[in-house]
C-alpha atoms as a PDB file:
ATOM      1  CA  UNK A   1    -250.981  78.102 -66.947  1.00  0.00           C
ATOM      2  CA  UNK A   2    -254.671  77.352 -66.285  1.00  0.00           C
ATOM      3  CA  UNK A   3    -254.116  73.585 -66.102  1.00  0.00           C
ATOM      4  CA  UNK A   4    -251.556  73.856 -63.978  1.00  0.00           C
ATOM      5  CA  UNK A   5    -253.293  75.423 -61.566  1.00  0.00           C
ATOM      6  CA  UNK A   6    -256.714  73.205 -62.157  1.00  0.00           C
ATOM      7  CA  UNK A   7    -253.762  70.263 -61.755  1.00  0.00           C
ATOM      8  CA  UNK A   8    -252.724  71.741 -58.409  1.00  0.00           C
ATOM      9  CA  UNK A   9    -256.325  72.473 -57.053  1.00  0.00           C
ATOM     10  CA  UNK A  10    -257.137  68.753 -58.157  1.00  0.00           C
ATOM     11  CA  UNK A  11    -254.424  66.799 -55.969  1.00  0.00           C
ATOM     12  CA  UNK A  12    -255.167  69.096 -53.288  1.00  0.00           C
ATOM     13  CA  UNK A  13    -259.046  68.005 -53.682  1.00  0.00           C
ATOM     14  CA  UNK A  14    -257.744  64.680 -53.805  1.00  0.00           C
ATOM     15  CA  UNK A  15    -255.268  65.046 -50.489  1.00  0.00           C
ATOM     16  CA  UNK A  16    -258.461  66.571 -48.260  1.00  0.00           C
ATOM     17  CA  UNK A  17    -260.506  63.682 -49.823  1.00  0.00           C
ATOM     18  CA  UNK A  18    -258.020  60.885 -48.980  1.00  0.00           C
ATOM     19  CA  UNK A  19    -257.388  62.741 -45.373  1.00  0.00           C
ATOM     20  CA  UNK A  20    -261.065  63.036 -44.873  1.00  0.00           C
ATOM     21  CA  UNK A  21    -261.377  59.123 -45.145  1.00  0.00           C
ATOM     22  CA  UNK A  22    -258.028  58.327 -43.061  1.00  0.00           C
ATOM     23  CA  UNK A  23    -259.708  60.157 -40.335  1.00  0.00           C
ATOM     24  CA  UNK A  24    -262.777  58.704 -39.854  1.00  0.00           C
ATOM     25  CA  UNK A  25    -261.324  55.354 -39.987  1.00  0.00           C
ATOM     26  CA  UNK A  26    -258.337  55.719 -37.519  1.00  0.00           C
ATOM     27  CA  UNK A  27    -258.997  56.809 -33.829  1.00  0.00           C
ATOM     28  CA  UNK A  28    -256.469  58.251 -31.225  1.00  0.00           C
ATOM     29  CA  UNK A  29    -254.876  55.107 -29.899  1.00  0.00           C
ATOM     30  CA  UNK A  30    -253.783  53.792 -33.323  1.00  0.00           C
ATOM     31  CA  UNK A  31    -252.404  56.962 -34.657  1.00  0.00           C
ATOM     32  CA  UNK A  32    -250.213  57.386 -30.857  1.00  0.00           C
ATOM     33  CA  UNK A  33    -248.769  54.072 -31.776  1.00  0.00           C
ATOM     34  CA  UNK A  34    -248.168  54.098 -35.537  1.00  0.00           C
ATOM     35  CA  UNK A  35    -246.448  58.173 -34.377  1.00  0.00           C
ATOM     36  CA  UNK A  36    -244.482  56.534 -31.822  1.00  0.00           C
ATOM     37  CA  UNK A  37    -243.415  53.798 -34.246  1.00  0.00           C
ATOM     38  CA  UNK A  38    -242.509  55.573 -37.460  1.00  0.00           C
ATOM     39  CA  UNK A  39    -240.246  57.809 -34.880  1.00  0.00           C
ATOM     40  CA  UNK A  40    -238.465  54.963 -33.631  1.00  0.00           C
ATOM     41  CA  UNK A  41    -237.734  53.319 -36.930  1.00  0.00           C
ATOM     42  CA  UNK A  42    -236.462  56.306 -38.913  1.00  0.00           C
ATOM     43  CA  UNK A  43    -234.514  57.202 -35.784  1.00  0.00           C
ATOM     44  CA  UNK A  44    -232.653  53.834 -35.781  1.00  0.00           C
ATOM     45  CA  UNK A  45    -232.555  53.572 -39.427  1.00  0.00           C
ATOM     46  CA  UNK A  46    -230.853  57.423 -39.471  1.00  0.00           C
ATOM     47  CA  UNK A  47    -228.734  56.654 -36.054  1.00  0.00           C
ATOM     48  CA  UNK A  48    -225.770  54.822 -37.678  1.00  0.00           C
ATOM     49  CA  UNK A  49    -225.159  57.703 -40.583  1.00  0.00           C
ATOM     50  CA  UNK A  50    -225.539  60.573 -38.432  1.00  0.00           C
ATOM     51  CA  UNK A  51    -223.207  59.231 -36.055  1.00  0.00           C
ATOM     52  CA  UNK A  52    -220.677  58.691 -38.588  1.00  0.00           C
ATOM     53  CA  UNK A  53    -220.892  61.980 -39.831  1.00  0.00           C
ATOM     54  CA  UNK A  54    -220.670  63.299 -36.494  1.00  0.00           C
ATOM     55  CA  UNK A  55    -217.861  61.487 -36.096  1.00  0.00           C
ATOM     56  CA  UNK A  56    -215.788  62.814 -38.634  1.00  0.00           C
ATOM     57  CA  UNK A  57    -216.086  66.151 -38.236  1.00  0.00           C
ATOM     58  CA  UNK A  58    -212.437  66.098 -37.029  1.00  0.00           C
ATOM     59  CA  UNK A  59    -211.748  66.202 -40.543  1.00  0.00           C
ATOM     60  CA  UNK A  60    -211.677  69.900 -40.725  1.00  0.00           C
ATOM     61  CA  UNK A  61    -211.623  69.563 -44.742  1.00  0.00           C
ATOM     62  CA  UNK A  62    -214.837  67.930 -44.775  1.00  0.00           C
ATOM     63  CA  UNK A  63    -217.064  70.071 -42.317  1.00  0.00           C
ATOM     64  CA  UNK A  64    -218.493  71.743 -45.040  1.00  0.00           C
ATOM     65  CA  UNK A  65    -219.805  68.496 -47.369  1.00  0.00           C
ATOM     66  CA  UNK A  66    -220.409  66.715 -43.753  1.00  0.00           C
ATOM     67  CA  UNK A  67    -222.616  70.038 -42.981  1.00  0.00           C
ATOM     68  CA  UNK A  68    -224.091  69.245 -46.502  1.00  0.00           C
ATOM     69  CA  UNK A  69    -225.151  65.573 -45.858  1.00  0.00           C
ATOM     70  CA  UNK A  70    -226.406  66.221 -42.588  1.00  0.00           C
ATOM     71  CA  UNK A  71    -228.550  68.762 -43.738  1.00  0.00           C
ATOM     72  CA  UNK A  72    -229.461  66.170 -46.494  1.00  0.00           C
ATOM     73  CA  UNK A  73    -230.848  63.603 -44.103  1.00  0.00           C
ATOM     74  CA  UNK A  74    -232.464  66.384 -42.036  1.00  0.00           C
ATOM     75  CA  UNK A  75    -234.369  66.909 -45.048  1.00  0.00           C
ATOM     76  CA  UNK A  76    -234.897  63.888 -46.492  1.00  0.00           C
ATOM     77  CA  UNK A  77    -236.181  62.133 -42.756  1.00  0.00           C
ATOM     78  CA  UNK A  78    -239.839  63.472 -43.165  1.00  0.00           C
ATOM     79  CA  UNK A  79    -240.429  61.486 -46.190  1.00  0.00           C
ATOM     80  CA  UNK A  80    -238.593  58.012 -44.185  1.00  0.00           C
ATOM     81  CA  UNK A  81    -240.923  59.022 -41.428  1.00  0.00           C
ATOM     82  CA  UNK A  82    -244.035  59.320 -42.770  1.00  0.00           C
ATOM     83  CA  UNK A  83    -243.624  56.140 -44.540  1.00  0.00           C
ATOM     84  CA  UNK A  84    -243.156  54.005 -41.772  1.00  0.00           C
ATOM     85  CA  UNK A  85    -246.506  56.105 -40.079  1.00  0.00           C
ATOM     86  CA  UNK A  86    -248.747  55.291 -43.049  1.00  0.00           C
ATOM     87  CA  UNK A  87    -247.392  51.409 -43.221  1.00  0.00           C
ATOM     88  CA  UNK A  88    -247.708  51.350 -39.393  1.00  0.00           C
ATOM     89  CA  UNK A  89    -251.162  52.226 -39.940  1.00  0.00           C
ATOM     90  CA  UNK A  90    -252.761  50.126 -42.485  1.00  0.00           C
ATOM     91  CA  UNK A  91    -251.611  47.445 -40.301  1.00  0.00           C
ATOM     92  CA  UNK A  92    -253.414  48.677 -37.079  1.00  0.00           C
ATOM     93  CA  UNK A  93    -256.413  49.190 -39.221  1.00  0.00           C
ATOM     94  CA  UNK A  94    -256.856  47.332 -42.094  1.00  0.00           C
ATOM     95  CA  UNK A  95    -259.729  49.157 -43.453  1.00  0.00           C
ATOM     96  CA  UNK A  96    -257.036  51.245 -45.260  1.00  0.00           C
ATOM     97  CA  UNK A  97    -255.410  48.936 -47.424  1.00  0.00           C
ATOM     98  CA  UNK A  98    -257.541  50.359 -49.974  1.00  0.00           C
ATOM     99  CA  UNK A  99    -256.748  53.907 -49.761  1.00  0.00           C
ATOM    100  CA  UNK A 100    -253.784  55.811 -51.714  1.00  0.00           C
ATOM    101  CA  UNK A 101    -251.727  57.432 -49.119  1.00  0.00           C
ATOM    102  CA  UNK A 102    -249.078  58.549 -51.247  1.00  0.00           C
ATOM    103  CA  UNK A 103    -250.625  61.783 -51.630  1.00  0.00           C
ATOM    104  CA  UNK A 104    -251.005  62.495 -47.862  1.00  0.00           C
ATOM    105  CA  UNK A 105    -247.109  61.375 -47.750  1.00  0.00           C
ATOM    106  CA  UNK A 106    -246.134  63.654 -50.356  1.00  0.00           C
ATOM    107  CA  UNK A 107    -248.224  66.568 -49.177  1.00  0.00           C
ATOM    108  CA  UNK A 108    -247.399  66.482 -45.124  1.00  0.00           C
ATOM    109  CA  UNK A 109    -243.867  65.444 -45.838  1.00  0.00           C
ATOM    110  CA  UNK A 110    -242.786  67.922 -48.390  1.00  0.00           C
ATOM    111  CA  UNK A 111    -244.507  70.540 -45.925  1.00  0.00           C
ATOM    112  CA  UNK A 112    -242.254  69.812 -43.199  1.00  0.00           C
ATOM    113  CA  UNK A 113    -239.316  69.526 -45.434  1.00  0.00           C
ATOM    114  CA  UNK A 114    -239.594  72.990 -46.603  1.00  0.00           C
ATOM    115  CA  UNK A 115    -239.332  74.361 -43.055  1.00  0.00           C
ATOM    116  CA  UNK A 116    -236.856  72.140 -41.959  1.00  0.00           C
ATOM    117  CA  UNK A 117    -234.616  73.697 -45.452  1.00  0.00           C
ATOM    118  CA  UNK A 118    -235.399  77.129 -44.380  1.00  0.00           C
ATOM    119  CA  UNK A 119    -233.807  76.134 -40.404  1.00  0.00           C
ATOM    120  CA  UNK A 120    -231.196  74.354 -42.468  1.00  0.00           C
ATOM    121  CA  UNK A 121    -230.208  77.246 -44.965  1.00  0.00           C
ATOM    122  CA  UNK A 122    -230.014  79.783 -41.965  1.00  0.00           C
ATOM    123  CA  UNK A 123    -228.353  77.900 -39.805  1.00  0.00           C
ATOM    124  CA  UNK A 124    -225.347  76.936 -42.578  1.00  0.00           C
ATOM    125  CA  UNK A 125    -225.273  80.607 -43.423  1.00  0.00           C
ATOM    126  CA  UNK A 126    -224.528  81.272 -39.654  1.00  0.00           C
ATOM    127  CA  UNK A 127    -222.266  78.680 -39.329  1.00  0.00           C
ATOM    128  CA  UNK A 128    -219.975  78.976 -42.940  1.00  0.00           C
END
């Protein structure tokens, strides 16, 4: 049990570490661009499928595994967006090639995909 939580203490070292170093290398002009960016790209890339599924929710059958794979991509668009952010960034500043940003990725996104599951789970218990 004690390595696990030396394990978990480590990658968070290693996420403030990493975060510490994207900081002082990006400045507010790059980051407004790469946030305006990864929006735009995950929100074309997830246009098409959510307006599918919208679109069939005449199917009265389906609403609940339509409810289901909306939620999905609710959850799984943190991850698609930070991913286009960190790419978007390396290429405004090229200094961070170098630096690992899977951590930061997998830290900020699975953050924001908890809360968006919690808004998720109550709002299909309200609904079904």
């Amino acid at each position: 049990m004690k390595s696990l939580i030396n394990r978990i203490d480590q990658f968070l070292h290693r996420y403030k570490k990493l975060q510490q170093i994207i900081d002082k290398e990006t400045r507010v002009q790059g980051v407004t661009k790469s946030v305006i960016g990864g929006l735009f790209i995950t929100v074309l890339i997830l246009l098409i499928p959510v307006l599918v599924t919208v679109n069939m929710f005449i199917y009265t059958k389906l609403t609940f595994f339509l409810a289901l794979f909306l939620s999905l991509l609710v959850i799984t668009w943190p991850y698609l967006y930070y991913l286009f952010y960190f790419r978007l960034l390396k290429t405004y500043y090229p200094k961070l090639e170098d630096v690992n940003t899977k951590i930061p990725l997998l830290v900020e996104a699975t953050i924001i995909s908890l809360v968006l599951f919690v808004i998720v789970i109550t709002i299909l218990s309200i609904i079904f």
